[in-house]
PDB file of N, CA and C in Angstrom:
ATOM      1  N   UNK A   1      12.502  14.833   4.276  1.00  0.00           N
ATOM      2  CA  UNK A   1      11.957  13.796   3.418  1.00  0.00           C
ATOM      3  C   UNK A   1      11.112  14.456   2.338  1.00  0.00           C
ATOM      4  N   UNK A   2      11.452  14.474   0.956  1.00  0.00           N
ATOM      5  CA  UNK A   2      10.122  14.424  -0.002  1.00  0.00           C
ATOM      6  C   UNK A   2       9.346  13.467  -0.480  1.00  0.00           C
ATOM      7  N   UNK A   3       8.296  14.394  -0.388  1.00  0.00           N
ATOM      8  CA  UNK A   3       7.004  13.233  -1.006  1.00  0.00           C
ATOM      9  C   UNK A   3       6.638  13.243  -2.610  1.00  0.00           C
ATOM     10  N   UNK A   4       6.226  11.964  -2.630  1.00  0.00           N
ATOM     11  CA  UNK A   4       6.490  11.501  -4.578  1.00  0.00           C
ATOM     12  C   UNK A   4       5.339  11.624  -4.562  1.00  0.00           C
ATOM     13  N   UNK A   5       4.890  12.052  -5.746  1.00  0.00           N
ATOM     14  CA  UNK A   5       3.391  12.792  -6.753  1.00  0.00           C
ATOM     15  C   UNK A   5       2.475  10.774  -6.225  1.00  0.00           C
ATOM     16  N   UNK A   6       1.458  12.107  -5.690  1.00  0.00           N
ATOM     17  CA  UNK A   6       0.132  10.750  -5.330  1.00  0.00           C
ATOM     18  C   UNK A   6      -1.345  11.831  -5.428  1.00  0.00           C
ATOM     19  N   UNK A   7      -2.009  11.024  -6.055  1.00  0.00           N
ATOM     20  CA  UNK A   7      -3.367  11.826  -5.704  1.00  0.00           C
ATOM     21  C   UNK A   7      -3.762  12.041  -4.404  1.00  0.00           C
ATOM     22  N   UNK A   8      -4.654  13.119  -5.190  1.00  0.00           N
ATOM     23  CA  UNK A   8      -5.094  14.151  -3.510  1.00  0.00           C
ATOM     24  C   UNK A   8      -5.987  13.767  -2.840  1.00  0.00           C
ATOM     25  N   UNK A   9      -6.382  13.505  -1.836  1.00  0.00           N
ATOM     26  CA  UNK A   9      -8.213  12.385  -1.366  1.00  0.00           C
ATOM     27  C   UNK A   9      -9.334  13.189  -2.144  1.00  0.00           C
ATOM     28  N   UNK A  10      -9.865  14.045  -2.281  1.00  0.00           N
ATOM     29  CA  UNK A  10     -10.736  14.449  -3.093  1.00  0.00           C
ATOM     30  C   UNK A  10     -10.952  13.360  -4.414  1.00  0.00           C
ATOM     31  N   UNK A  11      -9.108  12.902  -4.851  1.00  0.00           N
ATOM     32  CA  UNK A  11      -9.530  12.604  -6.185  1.00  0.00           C
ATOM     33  C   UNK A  11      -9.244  11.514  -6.454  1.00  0.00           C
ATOM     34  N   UNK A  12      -9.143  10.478  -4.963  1.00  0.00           N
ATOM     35  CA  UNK A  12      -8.914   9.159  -5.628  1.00  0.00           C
ATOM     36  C   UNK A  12     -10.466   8.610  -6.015  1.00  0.00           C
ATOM     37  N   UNK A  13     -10.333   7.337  -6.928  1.00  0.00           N
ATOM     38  CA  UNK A  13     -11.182   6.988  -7.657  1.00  0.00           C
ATOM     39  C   UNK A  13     -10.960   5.255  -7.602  1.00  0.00           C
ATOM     40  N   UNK A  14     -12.504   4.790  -6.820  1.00  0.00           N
ATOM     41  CA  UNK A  14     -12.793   3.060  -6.784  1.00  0.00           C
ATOM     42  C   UNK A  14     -12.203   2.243  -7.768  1.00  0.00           C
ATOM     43  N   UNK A  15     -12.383   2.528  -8.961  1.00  0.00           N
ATOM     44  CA  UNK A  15     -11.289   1.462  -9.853  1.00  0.00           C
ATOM     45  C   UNK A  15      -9.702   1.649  -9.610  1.00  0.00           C
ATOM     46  N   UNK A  16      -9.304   2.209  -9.569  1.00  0.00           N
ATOM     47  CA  UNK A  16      -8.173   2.052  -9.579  1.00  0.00           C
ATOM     48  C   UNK A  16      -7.297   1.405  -8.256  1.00  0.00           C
ATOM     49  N   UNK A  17      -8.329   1.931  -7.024  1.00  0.00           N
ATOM     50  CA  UNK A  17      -8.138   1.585  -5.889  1.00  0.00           C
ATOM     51  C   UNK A  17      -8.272  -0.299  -5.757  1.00  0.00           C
ATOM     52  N   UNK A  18      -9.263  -0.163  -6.019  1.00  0.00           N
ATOM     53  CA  UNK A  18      -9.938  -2.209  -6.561  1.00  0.00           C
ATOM     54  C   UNK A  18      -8.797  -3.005  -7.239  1.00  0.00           C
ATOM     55  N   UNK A  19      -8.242  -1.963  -8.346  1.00  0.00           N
ATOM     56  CA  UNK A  19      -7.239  -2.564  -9.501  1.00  0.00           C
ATOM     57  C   UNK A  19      -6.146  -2.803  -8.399  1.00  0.00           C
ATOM     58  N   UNK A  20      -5.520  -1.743  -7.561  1.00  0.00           N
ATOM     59  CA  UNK A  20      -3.939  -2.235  -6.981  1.00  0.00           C
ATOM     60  C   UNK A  20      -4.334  -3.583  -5.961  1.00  0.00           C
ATOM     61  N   UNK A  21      -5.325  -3.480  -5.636  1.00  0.00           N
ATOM     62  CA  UNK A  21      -5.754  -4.154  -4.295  1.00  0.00           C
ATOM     63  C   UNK A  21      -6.272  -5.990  -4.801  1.00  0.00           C
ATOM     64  N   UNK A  22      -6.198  -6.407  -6.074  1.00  0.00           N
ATOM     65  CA  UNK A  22      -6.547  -7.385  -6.667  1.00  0.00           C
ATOM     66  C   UNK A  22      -5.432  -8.118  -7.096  1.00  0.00           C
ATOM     67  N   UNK A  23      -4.333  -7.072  -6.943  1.00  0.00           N
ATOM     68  CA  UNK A  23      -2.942  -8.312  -6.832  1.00  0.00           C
ATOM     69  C   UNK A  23      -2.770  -9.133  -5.634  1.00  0.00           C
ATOM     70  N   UNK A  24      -2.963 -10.256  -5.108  1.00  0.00           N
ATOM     71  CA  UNK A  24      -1.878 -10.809  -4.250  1.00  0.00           C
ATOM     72  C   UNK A  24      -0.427 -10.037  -3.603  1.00  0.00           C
ATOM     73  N   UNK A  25       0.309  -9.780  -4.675  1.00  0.00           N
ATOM     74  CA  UNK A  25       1.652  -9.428  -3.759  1.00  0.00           C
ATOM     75  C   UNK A  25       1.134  -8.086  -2.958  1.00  0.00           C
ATOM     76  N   UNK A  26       0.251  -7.180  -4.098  1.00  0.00           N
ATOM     77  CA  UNK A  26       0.014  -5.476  -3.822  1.00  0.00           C
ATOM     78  C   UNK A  26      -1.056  -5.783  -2.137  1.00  0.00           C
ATOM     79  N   UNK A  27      -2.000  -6.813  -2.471  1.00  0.00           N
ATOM     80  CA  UNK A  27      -2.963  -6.592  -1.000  1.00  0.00           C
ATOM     81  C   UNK A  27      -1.785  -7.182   0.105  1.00  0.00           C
ATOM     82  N   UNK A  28      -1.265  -8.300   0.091  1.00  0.00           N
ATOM     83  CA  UNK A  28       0.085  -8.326   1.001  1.00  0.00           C
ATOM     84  C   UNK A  28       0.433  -7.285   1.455  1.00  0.00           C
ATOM     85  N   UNK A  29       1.388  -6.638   0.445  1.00  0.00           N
ATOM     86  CA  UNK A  29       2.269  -5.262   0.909  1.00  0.00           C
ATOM     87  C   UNK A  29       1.339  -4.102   1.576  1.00  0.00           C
ATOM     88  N   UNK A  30       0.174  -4.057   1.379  1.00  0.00           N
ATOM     89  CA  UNK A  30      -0.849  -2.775   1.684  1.00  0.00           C
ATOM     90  C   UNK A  30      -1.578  -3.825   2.941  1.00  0.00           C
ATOM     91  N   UNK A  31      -1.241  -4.472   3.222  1.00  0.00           N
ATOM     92  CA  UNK A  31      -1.377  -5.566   4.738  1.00  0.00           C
ATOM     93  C   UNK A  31      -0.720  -5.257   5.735  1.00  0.00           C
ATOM     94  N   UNK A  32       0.508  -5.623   4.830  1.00  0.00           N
ATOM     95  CA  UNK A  32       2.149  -5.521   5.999  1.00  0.00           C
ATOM     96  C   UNK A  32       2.237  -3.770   6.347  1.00  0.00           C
ATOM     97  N   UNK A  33       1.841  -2.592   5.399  1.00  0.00           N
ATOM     98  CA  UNK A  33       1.740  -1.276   5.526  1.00  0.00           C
ATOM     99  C   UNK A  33       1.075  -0.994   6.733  1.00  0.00           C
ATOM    100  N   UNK A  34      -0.130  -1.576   6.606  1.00  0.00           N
ATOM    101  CA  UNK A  34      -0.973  -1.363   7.631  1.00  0.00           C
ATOM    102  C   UNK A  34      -1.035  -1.610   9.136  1.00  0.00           C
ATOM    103  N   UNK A  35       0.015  -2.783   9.443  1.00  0.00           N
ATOM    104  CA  UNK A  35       0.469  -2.888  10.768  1.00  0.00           C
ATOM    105  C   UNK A  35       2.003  -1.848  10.632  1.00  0.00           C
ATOM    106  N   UNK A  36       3.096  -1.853  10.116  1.00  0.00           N
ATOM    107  CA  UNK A  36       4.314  -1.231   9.979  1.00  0.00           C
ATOM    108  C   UNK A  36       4.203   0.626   9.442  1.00  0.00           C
ATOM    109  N   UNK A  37       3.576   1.521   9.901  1.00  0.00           N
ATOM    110  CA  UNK A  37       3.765   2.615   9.650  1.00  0.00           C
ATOM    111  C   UNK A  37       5.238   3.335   8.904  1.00  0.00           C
ATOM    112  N   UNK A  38       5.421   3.756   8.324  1.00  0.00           N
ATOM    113  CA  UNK A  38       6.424   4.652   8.005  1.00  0.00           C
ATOM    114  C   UNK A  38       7.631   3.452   8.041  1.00  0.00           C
ATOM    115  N   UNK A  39       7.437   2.457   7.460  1.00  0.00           N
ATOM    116  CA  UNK A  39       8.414   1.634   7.398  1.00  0.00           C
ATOM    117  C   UNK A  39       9.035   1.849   5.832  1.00  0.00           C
ATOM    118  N   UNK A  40       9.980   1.454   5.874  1.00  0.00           N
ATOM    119  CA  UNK A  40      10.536   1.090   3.992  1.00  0.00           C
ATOM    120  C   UNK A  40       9.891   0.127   3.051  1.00  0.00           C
ATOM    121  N   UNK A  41      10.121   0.339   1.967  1.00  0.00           N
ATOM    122  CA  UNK A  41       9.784  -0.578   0.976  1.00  0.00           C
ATOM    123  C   UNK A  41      10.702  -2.029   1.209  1.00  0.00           C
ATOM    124  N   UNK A  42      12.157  -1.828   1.944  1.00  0.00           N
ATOM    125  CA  UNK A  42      12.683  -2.850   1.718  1.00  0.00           C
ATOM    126  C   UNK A  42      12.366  -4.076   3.127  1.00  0.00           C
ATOM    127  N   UNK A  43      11.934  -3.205   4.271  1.00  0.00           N
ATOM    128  CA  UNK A  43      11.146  -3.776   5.302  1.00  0.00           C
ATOM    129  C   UNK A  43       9.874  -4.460   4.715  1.00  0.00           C
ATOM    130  N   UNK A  44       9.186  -3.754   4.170  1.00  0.00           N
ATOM    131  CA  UNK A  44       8.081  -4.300   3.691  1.00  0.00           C
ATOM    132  C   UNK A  44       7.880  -5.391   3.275  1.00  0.00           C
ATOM    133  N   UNK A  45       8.772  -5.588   2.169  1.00  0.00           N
ATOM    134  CA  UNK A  45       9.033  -6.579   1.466  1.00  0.00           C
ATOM    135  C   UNK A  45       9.956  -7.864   1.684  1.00  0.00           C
ATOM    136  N   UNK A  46      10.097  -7.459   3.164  1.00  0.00           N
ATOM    137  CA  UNK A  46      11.346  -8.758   3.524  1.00  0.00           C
ATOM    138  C   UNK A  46      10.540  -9.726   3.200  1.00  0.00           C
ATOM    139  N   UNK A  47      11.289 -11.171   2.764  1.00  0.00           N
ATOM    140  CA  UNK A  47      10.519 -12.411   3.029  1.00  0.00           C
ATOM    141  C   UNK A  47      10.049 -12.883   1.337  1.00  0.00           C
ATOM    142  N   UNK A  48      10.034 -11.922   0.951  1.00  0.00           N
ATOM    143  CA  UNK A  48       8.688 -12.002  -0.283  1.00  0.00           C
ATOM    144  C   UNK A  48       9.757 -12.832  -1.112  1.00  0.00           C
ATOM    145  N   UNK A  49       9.115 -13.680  -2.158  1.00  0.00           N
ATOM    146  CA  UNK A  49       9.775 -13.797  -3.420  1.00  0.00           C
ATOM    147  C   UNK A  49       9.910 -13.296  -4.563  1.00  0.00           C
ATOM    148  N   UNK A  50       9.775 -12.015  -4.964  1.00  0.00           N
ATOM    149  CA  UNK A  50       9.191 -11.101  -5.670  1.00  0.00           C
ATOM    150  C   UNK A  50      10.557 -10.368  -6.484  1.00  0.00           C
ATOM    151  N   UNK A  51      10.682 -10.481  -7.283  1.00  0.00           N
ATOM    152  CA  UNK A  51      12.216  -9.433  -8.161  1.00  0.00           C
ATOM    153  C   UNK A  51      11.815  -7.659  -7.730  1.00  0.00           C
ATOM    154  N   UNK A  52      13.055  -7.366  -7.190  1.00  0.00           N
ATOM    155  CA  UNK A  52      13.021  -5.971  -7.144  1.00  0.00           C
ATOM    156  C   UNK A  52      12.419  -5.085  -7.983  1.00  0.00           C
ATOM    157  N   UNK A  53      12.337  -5.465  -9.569  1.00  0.00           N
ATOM    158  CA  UNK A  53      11.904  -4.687 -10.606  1.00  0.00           C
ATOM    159  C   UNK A  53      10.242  -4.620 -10.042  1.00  0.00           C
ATOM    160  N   UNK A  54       9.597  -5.815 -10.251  1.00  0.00           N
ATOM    161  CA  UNK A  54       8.578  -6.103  -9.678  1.00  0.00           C
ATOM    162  C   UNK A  54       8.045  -5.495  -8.638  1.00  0.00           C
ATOM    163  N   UNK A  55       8.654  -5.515  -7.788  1.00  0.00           N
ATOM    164  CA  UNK A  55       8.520  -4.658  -6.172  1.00  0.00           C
ATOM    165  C   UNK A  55       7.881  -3.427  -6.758  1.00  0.00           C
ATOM    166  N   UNK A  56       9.107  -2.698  -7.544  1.00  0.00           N
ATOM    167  CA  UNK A  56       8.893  -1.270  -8.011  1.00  0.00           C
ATOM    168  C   UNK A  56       7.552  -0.907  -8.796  1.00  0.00           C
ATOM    169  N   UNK A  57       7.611  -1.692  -9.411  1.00  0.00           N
ATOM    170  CA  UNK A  57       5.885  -1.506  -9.910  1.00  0.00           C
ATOM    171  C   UNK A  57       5.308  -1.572  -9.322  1.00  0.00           C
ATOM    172  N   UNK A  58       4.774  -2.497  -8.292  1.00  0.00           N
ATOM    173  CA  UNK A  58       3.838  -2.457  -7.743  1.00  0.00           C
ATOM    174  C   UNK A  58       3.583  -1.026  -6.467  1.00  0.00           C
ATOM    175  N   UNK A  59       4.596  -1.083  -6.149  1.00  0.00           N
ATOM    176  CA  UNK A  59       4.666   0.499  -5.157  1.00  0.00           C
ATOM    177  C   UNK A  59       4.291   1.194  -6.271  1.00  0.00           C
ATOM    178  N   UNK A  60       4.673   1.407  -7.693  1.00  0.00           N
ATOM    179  CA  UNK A  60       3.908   2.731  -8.170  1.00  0.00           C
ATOM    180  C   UNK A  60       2.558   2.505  -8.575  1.00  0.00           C
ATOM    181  N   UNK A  61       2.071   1.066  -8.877  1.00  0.00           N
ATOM    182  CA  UNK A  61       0.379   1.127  -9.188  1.00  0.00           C
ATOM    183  C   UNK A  61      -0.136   1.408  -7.502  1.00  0.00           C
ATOM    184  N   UNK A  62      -0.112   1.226  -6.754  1.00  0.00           N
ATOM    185  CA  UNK A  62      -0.629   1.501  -5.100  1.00  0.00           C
ATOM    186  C   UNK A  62      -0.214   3.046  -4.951  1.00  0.00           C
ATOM    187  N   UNK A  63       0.907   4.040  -5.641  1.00  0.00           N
ATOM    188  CA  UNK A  63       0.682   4.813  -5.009  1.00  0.00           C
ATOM    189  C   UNK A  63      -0.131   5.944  -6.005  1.00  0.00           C
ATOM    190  N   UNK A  64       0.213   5.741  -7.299  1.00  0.00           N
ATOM    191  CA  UNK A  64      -0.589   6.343  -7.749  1.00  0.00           C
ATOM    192  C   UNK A  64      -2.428   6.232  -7.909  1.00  0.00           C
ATOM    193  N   UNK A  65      -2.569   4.758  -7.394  1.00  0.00           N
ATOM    194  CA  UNK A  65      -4.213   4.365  -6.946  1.00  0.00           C
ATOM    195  C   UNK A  65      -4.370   5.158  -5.909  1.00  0.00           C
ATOM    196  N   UNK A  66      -3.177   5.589  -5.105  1.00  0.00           N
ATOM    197  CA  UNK A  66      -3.577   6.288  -3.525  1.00  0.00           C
ATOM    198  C   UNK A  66      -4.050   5.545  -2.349  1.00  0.00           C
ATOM    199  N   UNK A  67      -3.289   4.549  -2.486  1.00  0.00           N
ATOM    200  CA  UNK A  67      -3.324   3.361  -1.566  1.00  0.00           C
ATOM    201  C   UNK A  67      -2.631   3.773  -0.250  1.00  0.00           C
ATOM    202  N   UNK A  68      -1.188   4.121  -0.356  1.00  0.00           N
ATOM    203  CA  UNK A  68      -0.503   4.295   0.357  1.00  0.00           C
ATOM    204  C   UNK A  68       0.557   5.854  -0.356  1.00  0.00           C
ATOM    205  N   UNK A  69       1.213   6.479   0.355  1.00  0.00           N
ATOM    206  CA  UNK A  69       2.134   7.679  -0.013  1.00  0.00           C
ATOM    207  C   UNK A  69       3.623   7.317   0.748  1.00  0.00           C
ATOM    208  N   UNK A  70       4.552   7.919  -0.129  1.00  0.00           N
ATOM    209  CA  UNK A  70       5.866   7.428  -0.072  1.00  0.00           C
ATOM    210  C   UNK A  70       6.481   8.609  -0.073  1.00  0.00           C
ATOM    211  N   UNK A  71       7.482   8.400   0.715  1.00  0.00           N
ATOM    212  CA  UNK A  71       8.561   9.549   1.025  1.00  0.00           C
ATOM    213  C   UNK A  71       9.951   8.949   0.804  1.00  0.00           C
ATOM    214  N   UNK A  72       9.932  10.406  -0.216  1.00  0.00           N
ATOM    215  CA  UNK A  72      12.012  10.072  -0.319  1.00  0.00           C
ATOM    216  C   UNK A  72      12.659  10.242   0.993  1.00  0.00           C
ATOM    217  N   UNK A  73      13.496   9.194   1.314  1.00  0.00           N
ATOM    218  CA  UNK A  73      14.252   9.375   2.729  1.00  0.00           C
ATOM    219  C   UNK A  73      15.572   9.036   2.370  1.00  0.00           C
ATOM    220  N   UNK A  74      16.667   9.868   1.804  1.00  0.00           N
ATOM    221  CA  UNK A  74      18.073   9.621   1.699  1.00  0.00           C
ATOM    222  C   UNK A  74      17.702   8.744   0.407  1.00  0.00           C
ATOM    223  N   UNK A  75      18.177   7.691   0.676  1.00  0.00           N
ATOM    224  CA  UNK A  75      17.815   6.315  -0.684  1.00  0.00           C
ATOM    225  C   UNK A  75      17.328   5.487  -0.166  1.00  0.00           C
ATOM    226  N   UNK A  76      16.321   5.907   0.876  1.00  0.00           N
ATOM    227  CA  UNK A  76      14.982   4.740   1.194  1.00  0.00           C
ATOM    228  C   UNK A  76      13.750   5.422   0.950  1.00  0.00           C
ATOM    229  N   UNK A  77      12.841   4.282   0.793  1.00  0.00           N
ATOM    230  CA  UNK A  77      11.778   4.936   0.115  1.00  0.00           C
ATOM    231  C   UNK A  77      10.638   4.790   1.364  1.00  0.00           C
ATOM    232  N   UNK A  78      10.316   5.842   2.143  1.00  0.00           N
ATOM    233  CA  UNK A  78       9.382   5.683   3.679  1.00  0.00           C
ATOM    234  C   UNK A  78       8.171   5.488   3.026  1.00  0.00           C
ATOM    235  N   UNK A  79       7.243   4.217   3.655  1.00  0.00           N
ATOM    236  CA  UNK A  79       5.769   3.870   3.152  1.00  0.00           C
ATOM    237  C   UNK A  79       4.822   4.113   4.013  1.00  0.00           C
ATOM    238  N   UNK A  80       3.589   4.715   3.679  1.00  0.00           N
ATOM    239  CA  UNK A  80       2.545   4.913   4.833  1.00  0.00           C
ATOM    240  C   UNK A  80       1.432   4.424   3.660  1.00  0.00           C
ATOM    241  N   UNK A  81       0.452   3.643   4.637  1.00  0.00           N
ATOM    242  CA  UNK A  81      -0.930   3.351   4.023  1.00  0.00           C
ATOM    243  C   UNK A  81      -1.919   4.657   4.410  1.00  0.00           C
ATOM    244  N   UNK A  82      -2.535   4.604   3.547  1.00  0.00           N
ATOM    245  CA  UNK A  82      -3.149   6.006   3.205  1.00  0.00           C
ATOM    246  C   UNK A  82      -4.805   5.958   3.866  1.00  0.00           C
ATOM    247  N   UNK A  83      -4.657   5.404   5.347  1.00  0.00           N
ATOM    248  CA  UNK A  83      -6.446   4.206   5.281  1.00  0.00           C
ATOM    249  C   UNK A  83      -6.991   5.553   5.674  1.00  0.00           C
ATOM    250  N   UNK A  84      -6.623   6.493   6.549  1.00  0.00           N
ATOM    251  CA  UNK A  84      -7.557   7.972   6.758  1.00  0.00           C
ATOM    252  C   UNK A  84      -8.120   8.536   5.598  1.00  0.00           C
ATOM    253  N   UNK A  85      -7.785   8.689   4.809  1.00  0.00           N
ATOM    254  CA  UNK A  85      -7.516   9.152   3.351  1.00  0.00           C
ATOM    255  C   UNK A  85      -8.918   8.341   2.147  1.00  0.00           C
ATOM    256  N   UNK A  86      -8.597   6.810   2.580  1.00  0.00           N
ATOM    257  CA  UNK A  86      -9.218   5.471   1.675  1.00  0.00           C
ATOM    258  C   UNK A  86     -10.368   5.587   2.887  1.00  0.00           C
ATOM    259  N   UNK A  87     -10.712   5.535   4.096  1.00  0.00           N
ATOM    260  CA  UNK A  87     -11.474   5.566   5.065  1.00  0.00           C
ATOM    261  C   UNK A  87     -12.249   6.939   4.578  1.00  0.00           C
ATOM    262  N   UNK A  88     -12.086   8.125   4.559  1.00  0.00           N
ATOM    263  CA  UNK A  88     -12.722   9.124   4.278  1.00  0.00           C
ATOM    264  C   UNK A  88     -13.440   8.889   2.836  1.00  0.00           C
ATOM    265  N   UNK A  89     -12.647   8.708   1.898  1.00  0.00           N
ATOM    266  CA  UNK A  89     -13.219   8.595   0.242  1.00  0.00           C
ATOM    267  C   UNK A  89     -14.060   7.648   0.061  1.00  0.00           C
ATOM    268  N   UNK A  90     -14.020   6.291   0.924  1.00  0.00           N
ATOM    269  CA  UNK A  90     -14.908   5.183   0.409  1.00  0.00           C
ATOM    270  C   UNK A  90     -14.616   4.276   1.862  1.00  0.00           C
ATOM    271  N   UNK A  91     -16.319   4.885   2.596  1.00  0.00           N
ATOM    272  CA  UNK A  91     -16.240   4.432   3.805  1.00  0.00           C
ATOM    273  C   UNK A  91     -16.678   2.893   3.682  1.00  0.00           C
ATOM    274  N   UNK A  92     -16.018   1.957   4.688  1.00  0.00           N
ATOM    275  CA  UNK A  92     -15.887   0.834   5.251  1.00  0.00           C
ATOM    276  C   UNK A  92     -15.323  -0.248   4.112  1.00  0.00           C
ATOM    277  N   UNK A  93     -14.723   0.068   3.268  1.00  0.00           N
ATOM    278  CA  UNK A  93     -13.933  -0.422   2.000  1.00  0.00           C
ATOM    279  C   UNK A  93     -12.556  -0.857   2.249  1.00  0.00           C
ATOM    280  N   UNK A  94     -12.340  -0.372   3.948  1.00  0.00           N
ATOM    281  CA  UNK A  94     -10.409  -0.951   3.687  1.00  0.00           C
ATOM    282  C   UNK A  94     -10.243  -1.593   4.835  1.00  0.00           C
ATOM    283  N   UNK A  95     -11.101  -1.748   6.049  1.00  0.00           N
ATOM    284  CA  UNK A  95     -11.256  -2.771   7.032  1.00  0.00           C
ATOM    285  C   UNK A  95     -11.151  -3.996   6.591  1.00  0.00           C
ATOM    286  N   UNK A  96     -12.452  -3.950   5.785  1.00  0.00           N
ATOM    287  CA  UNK A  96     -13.042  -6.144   5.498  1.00  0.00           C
ATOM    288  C   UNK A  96     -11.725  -6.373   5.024  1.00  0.00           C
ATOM    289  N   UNK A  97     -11.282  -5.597   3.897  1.00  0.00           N
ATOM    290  CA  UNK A  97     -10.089  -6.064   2.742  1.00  0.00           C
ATOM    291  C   UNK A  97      -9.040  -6.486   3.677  1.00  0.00           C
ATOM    292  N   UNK A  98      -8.907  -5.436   4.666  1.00  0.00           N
ATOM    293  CA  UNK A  98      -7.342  -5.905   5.371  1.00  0.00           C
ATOM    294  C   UNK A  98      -7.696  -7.075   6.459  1.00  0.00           C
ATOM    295  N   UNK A  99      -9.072  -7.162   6.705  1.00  0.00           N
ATOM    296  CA  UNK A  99      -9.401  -8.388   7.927  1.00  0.00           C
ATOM    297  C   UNK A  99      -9.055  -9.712   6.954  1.00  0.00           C
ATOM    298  N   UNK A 100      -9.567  -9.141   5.833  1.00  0.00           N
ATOM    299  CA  UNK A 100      -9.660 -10.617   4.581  1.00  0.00           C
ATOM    300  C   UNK A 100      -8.046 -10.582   4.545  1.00  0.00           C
ATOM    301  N   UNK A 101      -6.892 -10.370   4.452  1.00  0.00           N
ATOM    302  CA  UNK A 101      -6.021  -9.991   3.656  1.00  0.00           C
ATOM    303  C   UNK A 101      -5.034 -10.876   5.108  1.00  0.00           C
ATOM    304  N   UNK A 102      -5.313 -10.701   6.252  1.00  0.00           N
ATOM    305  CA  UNK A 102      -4.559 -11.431   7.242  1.00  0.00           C
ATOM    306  C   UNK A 102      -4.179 -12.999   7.358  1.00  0.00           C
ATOM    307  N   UNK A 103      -3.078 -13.063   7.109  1.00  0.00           N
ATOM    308  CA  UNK A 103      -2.094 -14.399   6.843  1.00  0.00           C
ATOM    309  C   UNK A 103      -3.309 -15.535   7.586  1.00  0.00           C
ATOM    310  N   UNK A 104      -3.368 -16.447   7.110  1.00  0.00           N
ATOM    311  CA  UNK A 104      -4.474 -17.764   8.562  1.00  0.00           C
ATOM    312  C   UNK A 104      -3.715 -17.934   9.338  1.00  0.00           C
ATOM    313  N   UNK A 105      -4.347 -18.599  10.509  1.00  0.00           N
ATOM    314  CA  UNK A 105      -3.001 -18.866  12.022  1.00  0.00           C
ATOM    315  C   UNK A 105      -3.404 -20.476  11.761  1.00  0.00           C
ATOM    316  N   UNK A 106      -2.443 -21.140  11.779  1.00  0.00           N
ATOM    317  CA  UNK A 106      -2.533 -22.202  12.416  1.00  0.00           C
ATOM    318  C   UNK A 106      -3.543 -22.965  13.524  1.00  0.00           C
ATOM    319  N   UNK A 107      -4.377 -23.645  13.289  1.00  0.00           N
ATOM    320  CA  UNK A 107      -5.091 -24.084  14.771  1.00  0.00           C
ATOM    321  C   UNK A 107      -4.067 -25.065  15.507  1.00  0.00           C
TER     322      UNK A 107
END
């Protein structure tokens, strides 16, 4: 598998991280990441209503924020959330978001 150009933890940086994480679809997908390890983009995204083009952007504003890192796998694209990484650079910043970020249950 190769891995596609993402910043290094030293050098991610709070705005940009804030910026991917202020979309709707992007905190979703960096939701669904977070329970599904090393899953695909196209797993990820089952369900969604979202145009493929669309999809694609948004995987590249998250990975170049350093949200999550992606691996070429054949012609799937393997997704990992990057929370060791976002946990180390800017402690207690990716818990609340993903507690906030969980679908409501039904009572």
């Amino acid at each position: 598998m190769r891995p596609l150009p993402q910043p290094a933890r030293e050098s991610l940086a709070l705005a940009p991280v804030l910026h991917a994480l202020g979309d709707p679809v992007r905190l979703e997908l960096v939701r669904r990441a977070s329970t599904s390890p090393e899953a695909t983009c196209a797993v990820l995204a089952d369900g969604m209503d979202v145009p493929l083009s669309t999809l694609t952007n948004h995987w590249r504003i998250m990975r170049e924020a350093g949200l999550i890192s992606m691996t070429a796998d054949g012609r799937h694209r393997r997704i990992r959330l990057r929370a060791d990484d976002l946990r180390d650079r800017f402690p207690g910043l990716l818990d609340p978001i993903l507690r906030l970020a969980e679908p409501e249950k039904d009572a």
